[in-house]
C-alpha atoms as a PDB file:
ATOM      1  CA  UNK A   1     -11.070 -25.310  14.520  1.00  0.00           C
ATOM      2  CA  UNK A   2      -9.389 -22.072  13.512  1.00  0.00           C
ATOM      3  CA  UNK A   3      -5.562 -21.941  14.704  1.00  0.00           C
ATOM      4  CA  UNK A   4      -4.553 -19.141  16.668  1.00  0.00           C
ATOM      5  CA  UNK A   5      -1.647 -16.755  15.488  1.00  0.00           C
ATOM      6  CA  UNK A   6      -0.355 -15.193  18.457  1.00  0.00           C
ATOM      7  CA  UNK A   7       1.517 -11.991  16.352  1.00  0.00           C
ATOM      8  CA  UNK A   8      -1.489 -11.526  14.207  1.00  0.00           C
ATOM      9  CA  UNK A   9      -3.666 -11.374  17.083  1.00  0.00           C
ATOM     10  CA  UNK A  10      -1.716  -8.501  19.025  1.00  0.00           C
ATOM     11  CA  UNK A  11      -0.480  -6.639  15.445  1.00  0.00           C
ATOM     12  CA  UNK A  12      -3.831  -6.336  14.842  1.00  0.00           C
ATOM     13  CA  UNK A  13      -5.085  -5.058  18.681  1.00  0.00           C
ATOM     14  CA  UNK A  14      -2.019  -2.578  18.769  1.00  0.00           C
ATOM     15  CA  UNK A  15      -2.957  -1.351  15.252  1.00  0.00           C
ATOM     16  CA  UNK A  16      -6.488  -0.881  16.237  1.00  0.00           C
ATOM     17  CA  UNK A  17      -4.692   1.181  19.773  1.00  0.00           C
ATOM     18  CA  UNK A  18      -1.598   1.680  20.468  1.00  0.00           C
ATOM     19  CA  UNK A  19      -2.836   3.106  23.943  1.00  0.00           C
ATOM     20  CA  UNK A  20      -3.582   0.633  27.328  1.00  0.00           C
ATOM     21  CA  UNK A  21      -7.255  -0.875  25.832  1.00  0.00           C
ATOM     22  CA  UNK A  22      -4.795  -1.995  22.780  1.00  0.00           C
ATOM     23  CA  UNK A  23      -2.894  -4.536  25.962  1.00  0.00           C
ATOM     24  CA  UNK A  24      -5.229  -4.463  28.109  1.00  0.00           C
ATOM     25  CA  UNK A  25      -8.833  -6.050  28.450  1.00  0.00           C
ATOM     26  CA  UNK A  26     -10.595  -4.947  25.422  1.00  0.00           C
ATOM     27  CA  UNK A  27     -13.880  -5.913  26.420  1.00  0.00           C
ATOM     28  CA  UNK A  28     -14.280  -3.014  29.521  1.00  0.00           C
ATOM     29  CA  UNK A  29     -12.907  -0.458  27.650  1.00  0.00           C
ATOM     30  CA  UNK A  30     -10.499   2.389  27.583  1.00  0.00           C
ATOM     31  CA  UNK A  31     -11.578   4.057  31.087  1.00  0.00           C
ATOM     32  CA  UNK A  32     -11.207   1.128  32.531  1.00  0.00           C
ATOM     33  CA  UNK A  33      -7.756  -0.219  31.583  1.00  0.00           C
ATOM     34  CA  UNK A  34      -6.588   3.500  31.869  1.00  0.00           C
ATOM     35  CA  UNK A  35      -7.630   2.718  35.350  1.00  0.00           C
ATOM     36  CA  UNK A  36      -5.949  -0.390  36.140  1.00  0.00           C
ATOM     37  CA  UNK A  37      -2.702   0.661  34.367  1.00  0.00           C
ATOM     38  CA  UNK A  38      -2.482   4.004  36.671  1.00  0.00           C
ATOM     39  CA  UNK A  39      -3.066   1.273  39.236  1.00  0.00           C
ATOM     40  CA  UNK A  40      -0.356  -1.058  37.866  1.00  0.00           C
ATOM     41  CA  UNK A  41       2.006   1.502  37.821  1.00  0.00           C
ATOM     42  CA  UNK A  42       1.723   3.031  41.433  1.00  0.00           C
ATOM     43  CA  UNK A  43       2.243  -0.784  42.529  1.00  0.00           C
ATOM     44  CA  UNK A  44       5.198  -1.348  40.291  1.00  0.00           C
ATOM     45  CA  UNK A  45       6.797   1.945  41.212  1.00  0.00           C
ATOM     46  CA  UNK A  46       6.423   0.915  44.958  1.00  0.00           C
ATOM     47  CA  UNK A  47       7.883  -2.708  44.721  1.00  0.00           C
ATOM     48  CA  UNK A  48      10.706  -1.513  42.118  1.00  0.00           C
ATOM     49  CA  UNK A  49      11.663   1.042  45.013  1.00  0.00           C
ATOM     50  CA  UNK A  50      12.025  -1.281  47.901  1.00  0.00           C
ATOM     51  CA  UNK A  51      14.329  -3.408  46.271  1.00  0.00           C
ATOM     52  CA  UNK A  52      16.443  -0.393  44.084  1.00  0.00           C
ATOM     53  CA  UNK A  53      17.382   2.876  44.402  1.00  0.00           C
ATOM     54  CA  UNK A  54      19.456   4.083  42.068  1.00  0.00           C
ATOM     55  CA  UNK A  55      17.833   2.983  38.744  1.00  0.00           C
ATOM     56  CA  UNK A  56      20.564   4.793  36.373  1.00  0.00           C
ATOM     57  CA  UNK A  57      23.035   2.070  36.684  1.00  0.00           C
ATOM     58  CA  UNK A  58      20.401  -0.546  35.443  1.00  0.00           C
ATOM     59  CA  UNK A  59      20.001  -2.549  32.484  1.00  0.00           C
ATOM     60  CA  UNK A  60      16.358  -3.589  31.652  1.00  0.00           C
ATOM     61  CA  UNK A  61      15.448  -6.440  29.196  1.00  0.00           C
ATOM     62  CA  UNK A  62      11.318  -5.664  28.722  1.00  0.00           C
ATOM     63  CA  UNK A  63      10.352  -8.806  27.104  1.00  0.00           C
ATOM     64  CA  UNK A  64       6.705  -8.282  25.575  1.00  0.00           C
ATOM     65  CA  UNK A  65       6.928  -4.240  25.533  1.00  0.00           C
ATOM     66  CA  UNK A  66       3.639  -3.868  23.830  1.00  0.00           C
ATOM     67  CA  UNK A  67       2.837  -0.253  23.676  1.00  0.00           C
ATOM     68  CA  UNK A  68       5.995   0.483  25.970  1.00  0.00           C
ATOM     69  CA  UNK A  69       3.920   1.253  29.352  1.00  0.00           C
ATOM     70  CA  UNK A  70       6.554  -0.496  31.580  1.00  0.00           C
ATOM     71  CA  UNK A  71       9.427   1.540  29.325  1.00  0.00           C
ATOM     72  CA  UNK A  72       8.074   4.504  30.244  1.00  0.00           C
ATOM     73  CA  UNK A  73       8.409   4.204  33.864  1.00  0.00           C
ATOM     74  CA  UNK A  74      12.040   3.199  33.542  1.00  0.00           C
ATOM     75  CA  UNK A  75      12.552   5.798  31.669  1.00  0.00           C
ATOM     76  CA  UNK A  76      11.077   8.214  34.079  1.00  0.00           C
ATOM     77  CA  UNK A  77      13.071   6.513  36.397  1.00  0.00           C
ATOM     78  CA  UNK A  78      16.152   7.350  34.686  1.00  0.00           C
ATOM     79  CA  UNK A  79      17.084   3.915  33.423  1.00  0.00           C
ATOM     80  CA  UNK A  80      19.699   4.501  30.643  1.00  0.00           C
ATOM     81  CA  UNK A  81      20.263   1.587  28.919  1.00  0.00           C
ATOM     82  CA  UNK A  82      17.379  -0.991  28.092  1.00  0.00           C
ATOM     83  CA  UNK A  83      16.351  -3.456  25.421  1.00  0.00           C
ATOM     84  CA  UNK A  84      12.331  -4.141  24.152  1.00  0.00           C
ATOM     85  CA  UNK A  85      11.331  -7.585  22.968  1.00  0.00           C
ATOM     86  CA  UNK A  86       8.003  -7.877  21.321  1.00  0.00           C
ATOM     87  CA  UNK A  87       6.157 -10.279  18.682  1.00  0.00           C
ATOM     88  CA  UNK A  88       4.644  -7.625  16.962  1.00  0.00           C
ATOM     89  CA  UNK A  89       6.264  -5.089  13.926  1.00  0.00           C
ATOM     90  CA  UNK A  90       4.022  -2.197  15.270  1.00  0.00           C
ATOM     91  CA  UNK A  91       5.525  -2.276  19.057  1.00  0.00           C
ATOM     92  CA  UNK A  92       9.380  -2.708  17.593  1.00  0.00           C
ATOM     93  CA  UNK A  93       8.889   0.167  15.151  1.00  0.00           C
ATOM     94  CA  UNK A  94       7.077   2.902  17.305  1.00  0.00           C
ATOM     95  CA  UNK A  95       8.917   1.686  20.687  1.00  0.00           C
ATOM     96  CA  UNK A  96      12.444   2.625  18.310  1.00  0.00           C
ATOM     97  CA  UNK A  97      10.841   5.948  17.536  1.00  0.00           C
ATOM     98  CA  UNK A  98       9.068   6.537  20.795  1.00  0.00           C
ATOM     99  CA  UNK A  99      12.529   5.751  23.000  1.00  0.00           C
ATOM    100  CA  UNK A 100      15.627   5.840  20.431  1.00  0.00           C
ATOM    101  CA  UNK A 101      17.834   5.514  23.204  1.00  0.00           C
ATOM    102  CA  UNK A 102      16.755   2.083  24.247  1.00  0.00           C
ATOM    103  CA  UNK A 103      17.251  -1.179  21.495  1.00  0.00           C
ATOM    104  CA  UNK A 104      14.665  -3.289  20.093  1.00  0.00           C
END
């Protein structure tokens, strides 16, 4: 039995695309997960808004930030301060690039 290596296995998906089939299910495709993360993100931005409003005064810990999809939004949502947790050297080093405000 081969053992599994959790930061090898997404270091190598987020090499191979750093876009939403690199987190997402690889098997269906880019179109696809493009798809469901448009999805995910109309659903998240409803929920987030029933229960806050004013999103500048938060403090986000993303734990698992990936390719930063859920960073994004906060950031569109005018979240100041927030702080990216992820297994992988790939998502710490182009999430520090990609948002150098935030920490990771």
């Amino acid at each position: 039995m081969t053992k599994f290596y959790p930061r090898d296995y997404w270091e190598k998906r987020l090499r191979a695309s750093f876009k939403s089939d690199g987190v997402g299910y690889s098997v269906l495709g880019k179109n696809y997960n493009d798809w469901l993360y448009k999805i995910r993100r109309h659903v998240f931005l409803h929920n987030v808004s029933i229960i806050y409003q004013n999103f500048r005064d938060l403090r986000v810990l993303d734990v698992g930030s990936g390719n930063g999809f859920y960073l994004e939004i906060w950031k569109d949502l005018g979240v100041k301060k927030a702080v990216g947790i992820d297994i992988t050297e790939i998502s710490v080093r182009t999430l520090s690039r990609k948002f150098p405000t935030y920490q990771f």
